[in-house]
PDB file of N, CA and C in Angstrom:
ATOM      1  N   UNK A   1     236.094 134.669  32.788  1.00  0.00           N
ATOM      2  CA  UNK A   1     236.812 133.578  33.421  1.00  0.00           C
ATOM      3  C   UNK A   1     237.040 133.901  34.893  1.00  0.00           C
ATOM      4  N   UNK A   2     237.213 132.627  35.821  1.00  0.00           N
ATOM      5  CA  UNK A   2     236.836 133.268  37.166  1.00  0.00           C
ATOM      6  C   UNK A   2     238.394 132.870  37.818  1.00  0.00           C
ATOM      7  N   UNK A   3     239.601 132.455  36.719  1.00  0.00           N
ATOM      8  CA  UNK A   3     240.420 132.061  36.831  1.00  0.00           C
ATOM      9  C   UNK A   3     241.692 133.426  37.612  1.00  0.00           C
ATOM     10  N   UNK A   4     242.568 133.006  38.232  1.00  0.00           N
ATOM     11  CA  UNK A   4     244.090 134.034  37.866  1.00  0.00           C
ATOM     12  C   UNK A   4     244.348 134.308  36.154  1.00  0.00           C
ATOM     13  N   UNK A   5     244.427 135.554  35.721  1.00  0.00           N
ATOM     14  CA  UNK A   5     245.393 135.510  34.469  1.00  0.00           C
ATOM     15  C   UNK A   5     246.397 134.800  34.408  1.00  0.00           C
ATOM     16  N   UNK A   6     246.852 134.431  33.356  1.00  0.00           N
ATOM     17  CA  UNK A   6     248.604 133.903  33.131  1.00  0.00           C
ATOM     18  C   UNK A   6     248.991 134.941  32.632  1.00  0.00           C
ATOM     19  N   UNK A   7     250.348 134.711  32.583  1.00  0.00           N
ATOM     20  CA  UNK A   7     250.807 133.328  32.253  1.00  0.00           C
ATOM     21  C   UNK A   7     250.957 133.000  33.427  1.00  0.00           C
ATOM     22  N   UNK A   8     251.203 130.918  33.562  1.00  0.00           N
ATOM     23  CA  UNK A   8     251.488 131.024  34.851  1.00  0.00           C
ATOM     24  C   UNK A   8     252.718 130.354  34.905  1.00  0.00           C
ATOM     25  N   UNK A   9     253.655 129.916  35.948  1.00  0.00           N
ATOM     26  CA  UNK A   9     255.031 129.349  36.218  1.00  0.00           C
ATOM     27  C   UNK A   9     255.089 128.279  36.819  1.00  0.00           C
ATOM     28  N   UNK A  10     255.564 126.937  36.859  1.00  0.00           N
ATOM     29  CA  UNK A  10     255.895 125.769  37.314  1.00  0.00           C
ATOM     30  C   UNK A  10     257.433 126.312  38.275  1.00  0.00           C
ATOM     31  N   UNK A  11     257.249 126.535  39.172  1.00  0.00           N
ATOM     32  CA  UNK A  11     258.282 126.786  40.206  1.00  0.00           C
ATOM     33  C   UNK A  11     258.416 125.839  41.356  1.00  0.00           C
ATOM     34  N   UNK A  12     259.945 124.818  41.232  1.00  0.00           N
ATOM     35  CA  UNK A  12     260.157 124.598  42.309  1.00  0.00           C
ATOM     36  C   UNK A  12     260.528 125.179  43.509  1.00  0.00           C
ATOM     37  N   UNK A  13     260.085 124.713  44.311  1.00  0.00           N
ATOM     38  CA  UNK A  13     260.507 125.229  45.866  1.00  0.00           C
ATOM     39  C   UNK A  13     260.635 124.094  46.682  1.00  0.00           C
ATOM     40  N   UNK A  14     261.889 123.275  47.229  1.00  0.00           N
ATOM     41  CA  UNK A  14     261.851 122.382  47.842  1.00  0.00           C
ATOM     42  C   UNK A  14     261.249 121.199  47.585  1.00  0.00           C
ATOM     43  N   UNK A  15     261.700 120.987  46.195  1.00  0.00           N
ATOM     44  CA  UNK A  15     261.545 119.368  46.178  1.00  0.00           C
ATOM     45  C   UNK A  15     260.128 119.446  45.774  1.00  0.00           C
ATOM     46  N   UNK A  16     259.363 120.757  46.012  1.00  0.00           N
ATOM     47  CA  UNK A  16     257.920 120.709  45.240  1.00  0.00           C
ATOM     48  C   UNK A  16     257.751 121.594  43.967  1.00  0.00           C
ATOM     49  N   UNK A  17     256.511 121.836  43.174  1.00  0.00           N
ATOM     50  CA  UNK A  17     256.278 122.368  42.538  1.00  0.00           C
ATOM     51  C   UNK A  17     255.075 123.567  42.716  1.00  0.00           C
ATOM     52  N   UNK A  18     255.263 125.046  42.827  1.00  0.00           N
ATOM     53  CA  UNK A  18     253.853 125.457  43.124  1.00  0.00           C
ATOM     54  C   UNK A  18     254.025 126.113  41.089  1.00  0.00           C
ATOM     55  N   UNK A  19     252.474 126.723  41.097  1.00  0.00           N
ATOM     56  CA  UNK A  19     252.429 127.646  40.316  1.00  0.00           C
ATOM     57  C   UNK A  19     251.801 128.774  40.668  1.00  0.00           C
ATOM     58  N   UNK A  20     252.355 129.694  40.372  1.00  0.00           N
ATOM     59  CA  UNK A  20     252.906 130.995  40.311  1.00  0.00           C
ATOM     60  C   UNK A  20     252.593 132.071  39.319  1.00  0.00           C
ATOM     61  N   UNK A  21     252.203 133.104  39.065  1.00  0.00           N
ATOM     62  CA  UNK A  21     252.780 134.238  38.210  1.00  0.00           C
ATOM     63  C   UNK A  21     254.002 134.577  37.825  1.00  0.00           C
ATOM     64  N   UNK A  22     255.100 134.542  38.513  1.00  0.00           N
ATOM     65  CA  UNK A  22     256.373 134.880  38.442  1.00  0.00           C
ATOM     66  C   UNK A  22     256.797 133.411  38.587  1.00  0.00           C
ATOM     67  N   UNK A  23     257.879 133.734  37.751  1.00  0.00           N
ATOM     68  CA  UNK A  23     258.394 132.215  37.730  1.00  0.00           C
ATOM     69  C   UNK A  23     260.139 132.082  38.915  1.00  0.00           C
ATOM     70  N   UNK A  24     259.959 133.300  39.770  1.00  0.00           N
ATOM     71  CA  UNK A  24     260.521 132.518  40.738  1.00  0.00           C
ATOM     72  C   UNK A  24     259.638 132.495  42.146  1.00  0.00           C
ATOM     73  N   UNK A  25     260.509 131.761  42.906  1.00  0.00           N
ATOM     74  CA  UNK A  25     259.636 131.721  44.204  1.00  0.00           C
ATOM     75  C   UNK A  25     258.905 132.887  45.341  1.00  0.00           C
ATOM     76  N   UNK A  26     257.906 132.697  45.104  1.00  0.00           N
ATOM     77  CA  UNK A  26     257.205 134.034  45.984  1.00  0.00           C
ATOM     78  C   UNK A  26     256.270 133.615  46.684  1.00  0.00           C
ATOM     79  N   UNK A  27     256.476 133.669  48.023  1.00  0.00           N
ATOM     80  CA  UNK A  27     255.240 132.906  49.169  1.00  0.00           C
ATOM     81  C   UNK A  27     253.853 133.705  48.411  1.00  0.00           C
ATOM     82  N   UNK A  28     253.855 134.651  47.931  1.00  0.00           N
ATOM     83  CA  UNK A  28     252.494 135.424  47.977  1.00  0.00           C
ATOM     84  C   UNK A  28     251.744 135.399  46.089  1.00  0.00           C
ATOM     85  N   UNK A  29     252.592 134.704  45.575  1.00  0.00           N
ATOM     86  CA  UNK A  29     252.144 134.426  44.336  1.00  0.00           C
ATOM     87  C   UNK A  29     251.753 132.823  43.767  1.00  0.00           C
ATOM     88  N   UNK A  30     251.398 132.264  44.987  1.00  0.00           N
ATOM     89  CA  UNK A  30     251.047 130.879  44.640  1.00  0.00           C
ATOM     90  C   UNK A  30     249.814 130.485  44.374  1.00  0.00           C
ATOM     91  N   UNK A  31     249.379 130.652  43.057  1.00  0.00           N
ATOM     92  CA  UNK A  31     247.695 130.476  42.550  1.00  0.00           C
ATOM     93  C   UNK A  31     247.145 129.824  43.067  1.00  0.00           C
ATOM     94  N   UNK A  32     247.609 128.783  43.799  1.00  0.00           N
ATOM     95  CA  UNK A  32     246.571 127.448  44.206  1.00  0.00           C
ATOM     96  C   UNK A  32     246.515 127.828  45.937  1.00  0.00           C
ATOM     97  N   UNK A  33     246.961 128.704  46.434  1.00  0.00           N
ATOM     98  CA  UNK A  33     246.831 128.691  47.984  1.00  0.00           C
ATOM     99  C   UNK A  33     245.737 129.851  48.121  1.00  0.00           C
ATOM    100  N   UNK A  34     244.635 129.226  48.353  1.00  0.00           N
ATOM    101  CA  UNK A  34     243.570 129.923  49.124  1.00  0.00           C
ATOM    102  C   UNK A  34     243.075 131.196  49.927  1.00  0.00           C
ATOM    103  N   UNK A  35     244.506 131.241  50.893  1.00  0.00           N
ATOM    104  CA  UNK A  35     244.808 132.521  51.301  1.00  0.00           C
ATOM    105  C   UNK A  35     245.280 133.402  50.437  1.00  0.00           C
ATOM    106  N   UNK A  36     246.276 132.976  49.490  1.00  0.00           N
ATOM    107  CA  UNK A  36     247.093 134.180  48.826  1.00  0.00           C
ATOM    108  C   UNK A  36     246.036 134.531  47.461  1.00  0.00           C
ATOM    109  N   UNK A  37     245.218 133.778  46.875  1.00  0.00           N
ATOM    110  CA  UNK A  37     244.558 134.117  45.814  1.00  0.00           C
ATOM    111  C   UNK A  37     243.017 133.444  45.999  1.00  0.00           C
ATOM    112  N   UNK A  38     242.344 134.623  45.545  1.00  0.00           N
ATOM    113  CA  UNK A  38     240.874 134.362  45.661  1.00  0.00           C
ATOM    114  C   UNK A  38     240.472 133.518  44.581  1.00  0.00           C
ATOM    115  N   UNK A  39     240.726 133.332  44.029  1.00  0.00           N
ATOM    116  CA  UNK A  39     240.756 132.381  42.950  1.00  0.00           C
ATOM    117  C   UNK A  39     241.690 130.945  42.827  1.00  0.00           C
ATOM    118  N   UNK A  40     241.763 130.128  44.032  1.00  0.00           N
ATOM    119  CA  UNK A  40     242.362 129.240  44.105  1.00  0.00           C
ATOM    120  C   UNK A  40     241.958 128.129  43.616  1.00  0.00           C
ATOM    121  N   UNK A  41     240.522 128.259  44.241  1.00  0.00           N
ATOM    122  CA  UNK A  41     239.425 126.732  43.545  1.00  0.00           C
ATOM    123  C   UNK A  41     239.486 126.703  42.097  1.00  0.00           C
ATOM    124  N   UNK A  42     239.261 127.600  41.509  1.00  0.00           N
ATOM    125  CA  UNK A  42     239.540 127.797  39.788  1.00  0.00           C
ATOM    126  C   UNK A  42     240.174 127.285  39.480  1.00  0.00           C
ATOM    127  N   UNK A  43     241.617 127.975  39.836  1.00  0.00           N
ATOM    128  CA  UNK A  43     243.328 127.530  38.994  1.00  0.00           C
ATOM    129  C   UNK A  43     243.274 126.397  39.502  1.00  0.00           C
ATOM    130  N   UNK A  44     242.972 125.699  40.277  1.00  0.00           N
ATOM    131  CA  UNK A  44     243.126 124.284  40.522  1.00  0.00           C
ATOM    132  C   UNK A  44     241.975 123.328  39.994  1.00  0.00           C
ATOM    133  N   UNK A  45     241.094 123.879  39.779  1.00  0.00           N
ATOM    134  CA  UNK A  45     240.075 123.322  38.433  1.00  0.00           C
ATOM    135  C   UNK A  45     240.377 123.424  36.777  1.00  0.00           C
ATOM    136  N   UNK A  46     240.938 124.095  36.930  1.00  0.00           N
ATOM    137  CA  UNK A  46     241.848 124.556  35.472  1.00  0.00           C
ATOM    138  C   UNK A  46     242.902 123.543  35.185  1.00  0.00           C
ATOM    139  N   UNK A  47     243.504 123.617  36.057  1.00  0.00           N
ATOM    140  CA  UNK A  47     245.071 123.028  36.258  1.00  0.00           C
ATOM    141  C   UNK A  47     244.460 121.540  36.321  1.00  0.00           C
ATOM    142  N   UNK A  48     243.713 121.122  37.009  1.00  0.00           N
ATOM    143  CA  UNK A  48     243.591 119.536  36.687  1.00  0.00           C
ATOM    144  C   UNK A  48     242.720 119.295  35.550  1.00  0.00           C
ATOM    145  N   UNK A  49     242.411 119.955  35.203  1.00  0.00           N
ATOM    146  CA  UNK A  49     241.603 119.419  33.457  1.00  0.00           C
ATOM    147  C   UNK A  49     242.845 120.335  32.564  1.00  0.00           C
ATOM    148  N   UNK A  50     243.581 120.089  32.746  1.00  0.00           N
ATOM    149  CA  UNK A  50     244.947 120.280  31.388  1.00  0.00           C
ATOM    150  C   UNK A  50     245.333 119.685  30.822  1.00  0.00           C
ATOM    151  N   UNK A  51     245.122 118.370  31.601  1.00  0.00           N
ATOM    152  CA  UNK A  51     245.839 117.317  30.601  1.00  0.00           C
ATOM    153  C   UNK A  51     244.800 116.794  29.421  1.00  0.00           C
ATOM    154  N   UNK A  52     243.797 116.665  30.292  1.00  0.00           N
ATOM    155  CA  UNK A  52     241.952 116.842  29.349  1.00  0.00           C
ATOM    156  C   UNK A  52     242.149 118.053  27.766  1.00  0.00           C
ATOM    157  N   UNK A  53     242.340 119.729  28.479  1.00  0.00           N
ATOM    158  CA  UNK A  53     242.654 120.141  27.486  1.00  0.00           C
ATOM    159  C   UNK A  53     243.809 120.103  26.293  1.00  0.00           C
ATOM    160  N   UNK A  54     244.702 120.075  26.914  1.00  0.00           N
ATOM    161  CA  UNK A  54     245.746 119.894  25.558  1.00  0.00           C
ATOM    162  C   UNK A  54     245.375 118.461  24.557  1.00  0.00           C
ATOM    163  N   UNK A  55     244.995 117.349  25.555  1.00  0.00           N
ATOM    164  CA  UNK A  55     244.246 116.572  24.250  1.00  0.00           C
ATOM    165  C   UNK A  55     243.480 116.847  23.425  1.00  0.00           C
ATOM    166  N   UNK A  56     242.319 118.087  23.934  1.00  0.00           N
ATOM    167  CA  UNK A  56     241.479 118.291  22.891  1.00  0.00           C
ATOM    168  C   UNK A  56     241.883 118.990  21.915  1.00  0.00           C
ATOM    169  N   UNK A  57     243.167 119.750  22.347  1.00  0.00           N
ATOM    170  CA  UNK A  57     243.254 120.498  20.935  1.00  0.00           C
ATOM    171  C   UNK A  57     244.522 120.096  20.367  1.00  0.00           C
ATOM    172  N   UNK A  58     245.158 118.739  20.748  1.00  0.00           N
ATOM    173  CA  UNK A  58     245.717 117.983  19.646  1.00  0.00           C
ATOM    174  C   UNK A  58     244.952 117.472  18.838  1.00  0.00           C
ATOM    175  N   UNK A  59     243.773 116.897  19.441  1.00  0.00           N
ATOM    176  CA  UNK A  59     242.537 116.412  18.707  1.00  0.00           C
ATOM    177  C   UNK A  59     241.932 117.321  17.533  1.00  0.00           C
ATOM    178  N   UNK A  60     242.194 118.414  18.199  1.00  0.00           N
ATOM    179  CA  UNK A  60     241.532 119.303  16.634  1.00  0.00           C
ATOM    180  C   UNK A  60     242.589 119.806  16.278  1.00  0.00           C
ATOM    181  N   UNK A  61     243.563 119.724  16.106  1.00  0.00           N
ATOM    182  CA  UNK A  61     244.656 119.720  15.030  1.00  0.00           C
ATOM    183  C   UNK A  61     244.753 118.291  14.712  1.00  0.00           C
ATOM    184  N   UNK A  62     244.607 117.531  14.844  1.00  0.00           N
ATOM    185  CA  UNK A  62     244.189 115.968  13.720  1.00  0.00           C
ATOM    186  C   UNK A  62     242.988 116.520  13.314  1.00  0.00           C
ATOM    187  N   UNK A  63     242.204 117.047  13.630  1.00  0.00           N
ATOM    188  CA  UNK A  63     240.659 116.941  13.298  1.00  0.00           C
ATOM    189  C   UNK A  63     240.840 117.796  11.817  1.00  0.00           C
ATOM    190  N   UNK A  64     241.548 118.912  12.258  1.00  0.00           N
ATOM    191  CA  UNK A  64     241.754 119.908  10.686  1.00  0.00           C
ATOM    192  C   UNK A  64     242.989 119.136   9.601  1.00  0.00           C
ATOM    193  N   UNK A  65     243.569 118.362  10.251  1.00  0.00           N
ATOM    194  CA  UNK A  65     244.426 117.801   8.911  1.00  0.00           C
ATOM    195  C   UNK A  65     243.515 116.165   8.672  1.00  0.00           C
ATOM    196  N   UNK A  66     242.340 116.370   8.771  1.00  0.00           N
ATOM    197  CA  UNK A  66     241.512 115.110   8.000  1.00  0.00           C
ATOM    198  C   UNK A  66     242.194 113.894   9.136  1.00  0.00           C
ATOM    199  N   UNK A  67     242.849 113.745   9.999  1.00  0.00           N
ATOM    200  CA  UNK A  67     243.058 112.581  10.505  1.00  0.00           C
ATOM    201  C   UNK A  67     241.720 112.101  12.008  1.00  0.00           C
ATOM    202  N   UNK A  68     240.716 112.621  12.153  1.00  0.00           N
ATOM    203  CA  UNK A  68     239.774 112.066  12.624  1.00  0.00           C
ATOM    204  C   UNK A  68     238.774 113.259  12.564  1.00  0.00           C
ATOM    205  N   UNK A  69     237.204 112.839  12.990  1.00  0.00           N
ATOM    206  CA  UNK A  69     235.889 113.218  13.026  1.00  0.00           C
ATOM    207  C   UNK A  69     236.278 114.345  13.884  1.00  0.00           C
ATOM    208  N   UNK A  70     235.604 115.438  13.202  1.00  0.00           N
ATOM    209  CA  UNK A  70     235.487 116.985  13.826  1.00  0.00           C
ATOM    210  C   UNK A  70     234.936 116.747  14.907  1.00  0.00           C
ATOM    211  N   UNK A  71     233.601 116.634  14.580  1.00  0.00           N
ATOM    212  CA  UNK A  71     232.505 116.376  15.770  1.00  0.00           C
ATOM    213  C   UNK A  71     233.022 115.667  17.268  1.00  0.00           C
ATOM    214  N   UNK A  72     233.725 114.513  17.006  1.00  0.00           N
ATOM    215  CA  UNK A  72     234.793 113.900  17.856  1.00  0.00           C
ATOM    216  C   UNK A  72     235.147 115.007  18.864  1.00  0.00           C
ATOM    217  N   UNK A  73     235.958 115.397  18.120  1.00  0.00           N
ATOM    218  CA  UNK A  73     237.299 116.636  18.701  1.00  0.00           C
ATOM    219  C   UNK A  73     236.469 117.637  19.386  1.00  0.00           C
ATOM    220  N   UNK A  74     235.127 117.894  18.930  1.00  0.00           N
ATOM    221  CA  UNK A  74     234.703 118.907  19.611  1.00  0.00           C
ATOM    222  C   UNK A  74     234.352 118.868  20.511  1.00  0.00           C
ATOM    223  N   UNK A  75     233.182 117.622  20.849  1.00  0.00           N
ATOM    224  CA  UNK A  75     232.814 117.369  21.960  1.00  0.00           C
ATOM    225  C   UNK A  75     233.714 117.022  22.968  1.00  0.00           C
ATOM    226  N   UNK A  76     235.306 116.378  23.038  1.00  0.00           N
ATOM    227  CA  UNK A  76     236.072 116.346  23.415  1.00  0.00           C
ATOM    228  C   UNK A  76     236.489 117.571  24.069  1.00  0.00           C
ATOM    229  N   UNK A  77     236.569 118.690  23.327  1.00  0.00           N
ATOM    230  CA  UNK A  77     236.732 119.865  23.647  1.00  0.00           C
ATOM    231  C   UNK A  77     235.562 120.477  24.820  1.00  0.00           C
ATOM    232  N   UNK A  78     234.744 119.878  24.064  1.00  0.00           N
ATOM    233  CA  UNK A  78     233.728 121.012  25.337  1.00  0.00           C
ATOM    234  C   UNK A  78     233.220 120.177  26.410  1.00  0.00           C
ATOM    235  N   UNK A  79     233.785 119.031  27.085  1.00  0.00           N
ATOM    236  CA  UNK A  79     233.890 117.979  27.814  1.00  0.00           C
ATOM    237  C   UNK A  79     234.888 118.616  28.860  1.00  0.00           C
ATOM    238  N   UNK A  80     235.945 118.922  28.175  1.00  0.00           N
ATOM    239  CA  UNK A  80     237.341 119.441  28.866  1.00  0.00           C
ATOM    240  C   UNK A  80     236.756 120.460  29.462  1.00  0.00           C
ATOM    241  N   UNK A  81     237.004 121.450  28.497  1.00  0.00           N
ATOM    242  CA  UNK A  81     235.976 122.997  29.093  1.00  0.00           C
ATOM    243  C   UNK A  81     235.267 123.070  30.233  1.00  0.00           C
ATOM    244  N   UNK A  82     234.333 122.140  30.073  1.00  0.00           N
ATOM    245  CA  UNK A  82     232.959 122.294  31.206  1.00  0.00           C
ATOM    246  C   UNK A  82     233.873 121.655  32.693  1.00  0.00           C
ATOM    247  N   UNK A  83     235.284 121.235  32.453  1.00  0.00           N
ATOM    248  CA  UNK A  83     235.474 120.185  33.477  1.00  0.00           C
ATOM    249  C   UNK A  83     236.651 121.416  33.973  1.00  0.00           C
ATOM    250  N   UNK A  84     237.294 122.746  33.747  1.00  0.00           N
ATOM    251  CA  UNK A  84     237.669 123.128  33.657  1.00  0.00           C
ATOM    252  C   UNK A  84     237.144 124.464  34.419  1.00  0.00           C
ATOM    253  N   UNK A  85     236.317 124.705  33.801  1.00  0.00           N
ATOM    254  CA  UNK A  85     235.052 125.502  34.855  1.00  0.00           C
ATOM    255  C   UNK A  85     234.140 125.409  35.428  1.00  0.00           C
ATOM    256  N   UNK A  86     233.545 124.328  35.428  1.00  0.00           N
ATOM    257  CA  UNK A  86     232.913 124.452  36.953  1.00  0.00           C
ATOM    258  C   UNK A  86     233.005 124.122  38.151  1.00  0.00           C
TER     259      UNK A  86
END
C-alpha cells in the first residue's frame, strides 16, 4: 500500500477538519499536506473513495446474510478498491 499507516484521526483545528495520526493537533502530522507527508496523493485517494468503501462492505455483509447477489457486492468492492488506489 502506498498509503500513510493508520490509524488515522479526524482533528479539528479551527473550524476545519485535518487528518492526522495523532488525534490531536500537530502541524507536522497532517496526511493530506504534501509537504509534511510523502504520501499525500494516496491518503487523499483513499480518503475520497471511503464513502465508496464502507458501502461495499455493508454490501457484503448483506451479501453473507442472503440479503443480495455476492457477485453484486464484489464487484462493488473492487470498483471501490481500484478507485482507492490509483
Amino acid at each position: 500500500m502506498k498509503h500513510t499507516p493508520g490509524p488515522w484521526q479526524a482533528v479539528e483545528y479551527g473550524g476545519y477538519f485535518m487528518l492526522q495520526t495523532t488525534e490531536f493537533y500537530s502541524d507536522i502530522d497532517d496526511v493530506l499536506d504534501r509537504e509534511k507527508d510523502k504520501n499525500a496523493e494516496h491518503n487523499a485517494k483513499l480518503a475520497a473513495a471511503s464513502p465508496e468503501l464502507l458501502e461495499a462492505l455493508i454490501d457484503l455483509l448483506d451479501a453473507q446474510s442472503l440479503k443480495k447477489p455476492l457477485i453484486d457486492s464484489i464487484e462493488k468492492a473492487q470498483i471501490a478498491i481500484k478507485k482507492a488506489t490509483e
